[in-house]
Structures are given as C-alpha cells and as structure tokens.
Protein backbone atom coordinates (compact mmCIF):
# COMPACT_ATOMS: atom_id res chain seq x y z
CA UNK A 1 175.85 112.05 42.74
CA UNK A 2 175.19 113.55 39.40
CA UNK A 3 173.01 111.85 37.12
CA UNK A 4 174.05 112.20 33.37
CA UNK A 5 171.46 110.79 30.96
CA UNK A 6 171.72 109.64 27.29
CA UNK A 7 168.91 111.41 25.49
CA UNK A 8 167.65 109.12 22.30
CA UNK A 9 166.29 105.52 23.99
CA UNK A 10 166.19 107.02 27.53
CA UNK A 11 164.41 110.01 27.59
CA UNK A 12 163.34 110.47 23.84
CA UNK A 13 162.28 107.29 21.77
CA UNK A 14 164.03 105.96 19.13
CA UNK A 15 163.87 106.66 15.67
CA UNK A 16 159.55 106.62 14.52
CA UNK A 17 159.35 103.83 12.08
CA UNK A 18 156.42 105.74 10.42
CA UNK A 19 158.62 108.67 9.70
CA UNK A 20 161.58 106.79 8.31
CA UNK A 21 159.35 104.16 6.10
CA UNK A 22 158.64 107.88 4.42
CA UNK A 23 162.64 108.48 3.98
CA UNK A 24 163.41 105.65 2.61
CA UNK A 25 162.56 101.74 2.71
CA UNK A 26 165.43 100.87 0.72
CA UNK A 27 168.19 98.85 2.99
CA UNK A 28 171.27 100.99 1.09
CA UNK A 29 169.53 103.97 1.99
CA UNK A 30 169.88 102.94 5.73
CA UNK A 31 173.49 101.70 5.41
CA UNK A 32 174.44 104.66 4.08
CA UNK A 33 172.89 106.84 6.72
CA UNK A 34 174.51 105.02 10.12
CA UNK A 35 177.68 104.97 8.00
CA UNK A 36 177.88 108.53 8.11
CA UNK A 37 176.33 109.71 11.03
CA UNK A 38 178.98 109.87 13.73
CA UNK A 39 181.01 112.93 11.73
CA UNK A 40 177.34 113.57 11.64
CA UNK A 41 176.51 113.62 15.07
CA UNK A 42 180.01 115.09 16.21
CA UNK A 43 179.81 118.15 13.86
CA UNK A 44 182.48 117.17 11.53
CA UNK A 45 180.64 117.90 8.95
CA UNK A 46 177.23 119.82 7.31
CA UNK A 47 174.01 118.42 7.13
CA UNK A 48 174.34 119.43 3.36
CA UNK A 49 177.85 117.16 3.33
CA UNK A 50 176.37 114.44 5.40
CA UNK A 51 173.22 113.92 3.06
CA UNK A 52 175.93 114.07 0.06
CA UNK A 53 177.76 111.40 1.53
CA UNK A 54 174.42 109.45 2.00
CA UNK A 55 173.90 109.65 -1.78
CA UNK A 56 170.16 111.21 -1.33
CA UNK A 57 168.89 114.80 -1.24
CA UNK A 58 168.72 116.56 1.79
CA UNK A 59 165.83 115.10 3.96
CA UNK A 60 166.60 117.41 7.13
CA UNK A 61 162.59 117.83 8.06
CA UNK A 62 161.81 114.41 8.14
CA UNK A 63 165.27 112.85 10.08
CA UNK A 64 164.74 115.89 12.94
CA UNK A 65 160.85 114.94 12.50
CA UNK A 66 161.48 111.30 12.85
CA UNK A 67 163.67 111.59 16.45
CA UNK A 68 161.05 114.36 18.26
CA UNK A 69 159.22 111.70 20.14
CA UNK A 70 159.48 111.76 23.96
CA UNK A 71 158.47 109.60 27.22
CA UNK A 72 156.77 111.98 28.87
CA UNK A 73 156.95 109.87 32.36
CA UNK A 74 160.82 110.09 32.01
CA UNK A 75 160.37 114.16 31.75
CA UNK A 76 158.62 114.03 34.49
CA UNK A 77 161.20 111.98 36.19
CA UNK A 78 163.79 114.55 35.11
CA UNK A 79 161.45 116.82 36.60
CA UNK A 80 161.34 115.21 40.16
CA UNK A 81 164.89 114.86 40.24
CA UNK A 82 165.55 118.58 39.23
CA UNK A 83 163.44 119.66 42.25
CA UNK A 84 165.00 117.42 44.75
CA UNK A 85 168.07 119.41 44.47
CA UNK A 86 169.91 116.28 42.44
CA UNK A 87 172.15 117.53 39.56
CA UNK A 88 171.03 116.60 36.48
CA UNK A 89 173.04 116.17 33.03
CA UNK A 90 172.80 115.06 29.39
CA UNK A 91 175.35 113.40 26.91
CA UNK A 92 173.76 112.92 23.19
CA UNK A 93 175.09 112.11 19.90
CA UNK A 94 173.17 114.23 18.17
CA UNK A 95 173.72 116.73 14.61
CA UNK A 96 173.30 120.22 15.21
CA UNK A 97 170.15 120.80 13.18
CA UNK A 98 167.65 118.22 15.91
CA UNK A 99 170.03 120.27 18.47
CA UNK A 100 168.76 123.78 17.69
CA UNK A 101 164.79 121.52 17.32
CA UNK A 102 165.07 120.16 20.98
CA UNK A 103 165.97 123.21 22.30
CA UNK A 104 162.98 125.35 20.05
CA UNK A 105 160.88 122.30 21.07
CA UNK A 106 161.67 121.00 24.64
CA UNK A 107 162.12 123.79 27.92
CA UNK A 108 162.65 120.77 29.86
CA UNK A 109 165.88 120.71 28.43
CA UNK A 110 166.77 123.90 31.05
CA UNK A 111 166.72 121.40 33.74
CA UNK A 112 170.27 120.21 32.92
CA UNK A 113 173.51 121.92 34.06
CA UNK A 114 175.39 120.88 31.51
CA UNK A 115 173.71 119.85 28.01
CA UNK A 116 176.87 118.15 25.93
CA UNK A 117 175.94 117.89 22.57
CA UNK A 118 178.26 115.46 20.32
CA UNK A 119 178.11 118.07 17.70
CA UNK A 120 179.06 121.31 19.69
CA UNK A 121 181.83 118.86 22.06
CA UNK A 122 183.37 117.25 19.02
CA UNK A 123 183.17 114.26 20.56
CA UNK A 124 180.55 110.72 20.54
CA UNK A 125 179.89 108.20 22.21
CA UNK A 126 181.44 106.09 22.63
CA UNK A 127 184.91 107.90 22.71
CA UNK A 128 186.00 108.30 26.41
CA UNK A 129 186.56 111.78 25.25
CA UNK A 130 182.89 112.69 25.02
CA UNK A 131 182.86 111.46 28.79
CA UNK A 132 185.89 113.17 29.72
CA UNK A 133 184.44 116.67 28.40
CA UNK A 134 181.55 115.87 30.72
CA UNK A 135 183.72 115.22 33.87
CA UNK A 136 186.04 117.93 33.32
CA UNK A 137 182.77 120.20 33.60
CA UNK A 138 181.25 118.13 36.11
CA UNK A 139 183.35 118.10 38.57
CA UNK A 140 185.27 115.35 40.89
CA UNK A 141 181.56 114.25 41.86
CA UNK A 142 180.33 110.34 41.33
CA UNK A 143 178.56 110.35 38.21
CA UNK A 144 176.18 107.21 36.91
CA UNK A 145 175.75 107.60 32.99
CA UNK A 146 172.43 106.85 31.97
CA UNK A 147 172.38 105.17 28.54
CA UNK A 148 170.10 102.14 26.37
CA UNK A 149 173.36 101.50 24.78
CA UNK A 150 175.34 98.74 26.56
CA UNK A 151 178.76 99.76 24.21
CA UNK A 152 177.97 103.74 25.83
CA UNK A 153 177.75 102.27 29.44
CA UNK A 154 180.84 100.34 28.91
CA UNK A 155 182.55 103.26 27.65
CA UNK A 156 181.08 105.61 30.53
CA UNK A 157 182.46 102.74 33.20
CA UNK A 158 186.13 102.84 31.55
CA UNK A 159 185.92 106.75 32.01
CA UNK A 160 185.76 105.86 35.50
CA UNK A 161 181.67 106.45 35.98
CA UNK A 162 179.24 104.44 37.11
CA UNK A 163 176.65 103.03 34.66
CA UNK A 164 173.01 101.96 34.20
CA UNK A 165 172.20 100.15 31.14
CA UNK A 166 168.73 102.14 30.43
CA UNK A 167 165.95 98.92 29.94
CA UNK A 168 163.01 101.31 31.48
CA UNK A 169 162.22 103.48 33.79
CA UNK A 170 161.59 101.29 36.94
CA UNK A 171 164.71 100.04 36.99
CA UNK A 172 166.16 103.16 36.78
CA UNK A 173 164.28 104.30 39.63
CA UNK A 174 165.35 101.09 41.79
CA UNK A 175 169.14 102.49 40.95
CA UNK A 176 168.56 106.27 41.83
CA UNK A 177 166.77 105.16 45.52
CA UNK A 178 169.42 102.69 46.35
C-alpha cells in the first residue's frame, strides 16, 4: 500500500498566527487571500498576479515564512516508514514560491517517490484530477490519502483511494498497523 500524505495540517502545521497577525489583521485582507489562492496554489497564475488580485503589495517572505512550521514527530514517522521499505508520497496545494522553500529547507522531502505539487500538476485539491495525476504515477497499487481536510478525503475516496481524515498522529498510526 502506498501512503500519500497531505503536507499543510499533517505533516507541516497550519498557517503561524504570529506571522499572519504581521500580514494583515484586517478580515478583507483574509477574504481576499483564500479567494485567490487556488489559481494560486495550482500555478495559474504569478505570485506578483496573485498579490494584485489580493489588493496588497507583495508579502511573499512573510506568507512562505508563515507556513515553514513542521511536526517533527510526523518527520520522523515519514522517516520510519521510508526505511521499512513502505512507499511514501505527497499531494499539496501549494504556490510555487513555499515549493522551491520546502525543498531549500526540508531534505526530508527526498523520502517521497513522487512529490505532486498543485502548482507544477495544475491541479488542487480537491479536483479528482489532482488525485488522478497521482495514481496515474503511482501505479494500480492501494493507496490511503492522508489529509486534515475531510472535503480532500472525500475527494481522494471518489478517486477510488482509501482515506484517513488526519486528527493526529496516533490515529494515524492505529490505521498504518492495521
């Protein structure tokens, strides 16, 4: 069975609230930035377009600054799992600027066979294509999709995976030893 994980809420945390209270505390600000982000996230468009389209100056530094945190005991799971032998995968909506930062930042990130970024695949959760890009590489194997986002596990089920709805690591663990 291949394991393909969600990266933001499963392995890295979510968005620091410290870092975004610097961005902006103003509600429109937010709106306007999850209104844009899947072309965003899929590569549809710059990260000089998508901060026009936000209506603020480019703040690149701080929103790749403010999605860097990491569990470390879910790296280390990754870890485990890499040297057992079990195949290992990631599926993130994520823009191509914290992209190119994971990957200066994070060698972990070697562990996976196959690392499908929403901005290089075109594709984000939670389109069924951004699941079928993954199987089509994948392979015929099972595959449980790994994911805090109940809509993204749906989605990963209706693409004919299995799913874990990501609440923590232990119960993640009870699903990968059963």
């Amino acid at each position: 069975m291949i394991v393909l994980f969600d990266m933001f809420g499963v392995i890295a945390r979510d968005q620091s609230r410290a870092v975004m209270d610097t961005m902006s505390t103003d509600p429109a600000f937010w709106q306007a930035y999850w209104a844009h982000r899947p072309a965003y996230d899929r590569g549809d468009v710059t990260a000089a377009e998508y901060w026009r389209r936000v209506g603020y100056p480019p703040m690149v530094e701080q929103d790749v600054a403010s999605w860097t945190e990491v569990d470390d005991e879910m790296v280390a799971l990754l870890g485990a799992l890499h040297a057992a032998g079990r195949r290992i995968a990631l599926l993130s909506n994520i823009p191509e600027d914290h992209a190119r930062d994971f990957e200066r930042r994070y060698p972990w990130l070697d562990l996976f066979e196959l690392r499908a970024f929403s901005c290089r695949i075109g594709h984000a959760k939670p389109s069924i294509e951004a699941f079928e890009w993954c199987r089509e590489r994948l392979g015929d194997d099972e595959i449980l999709f790994v994911d805090d986002q109940l809509e993204n596990v749906e989605a990963a089920r209706r693409a004919g995976m299995r799913g874990h709805h990501f609440t923590g690591i232990d119960g993640l663990r009870a699903v990968l030893h059963a």
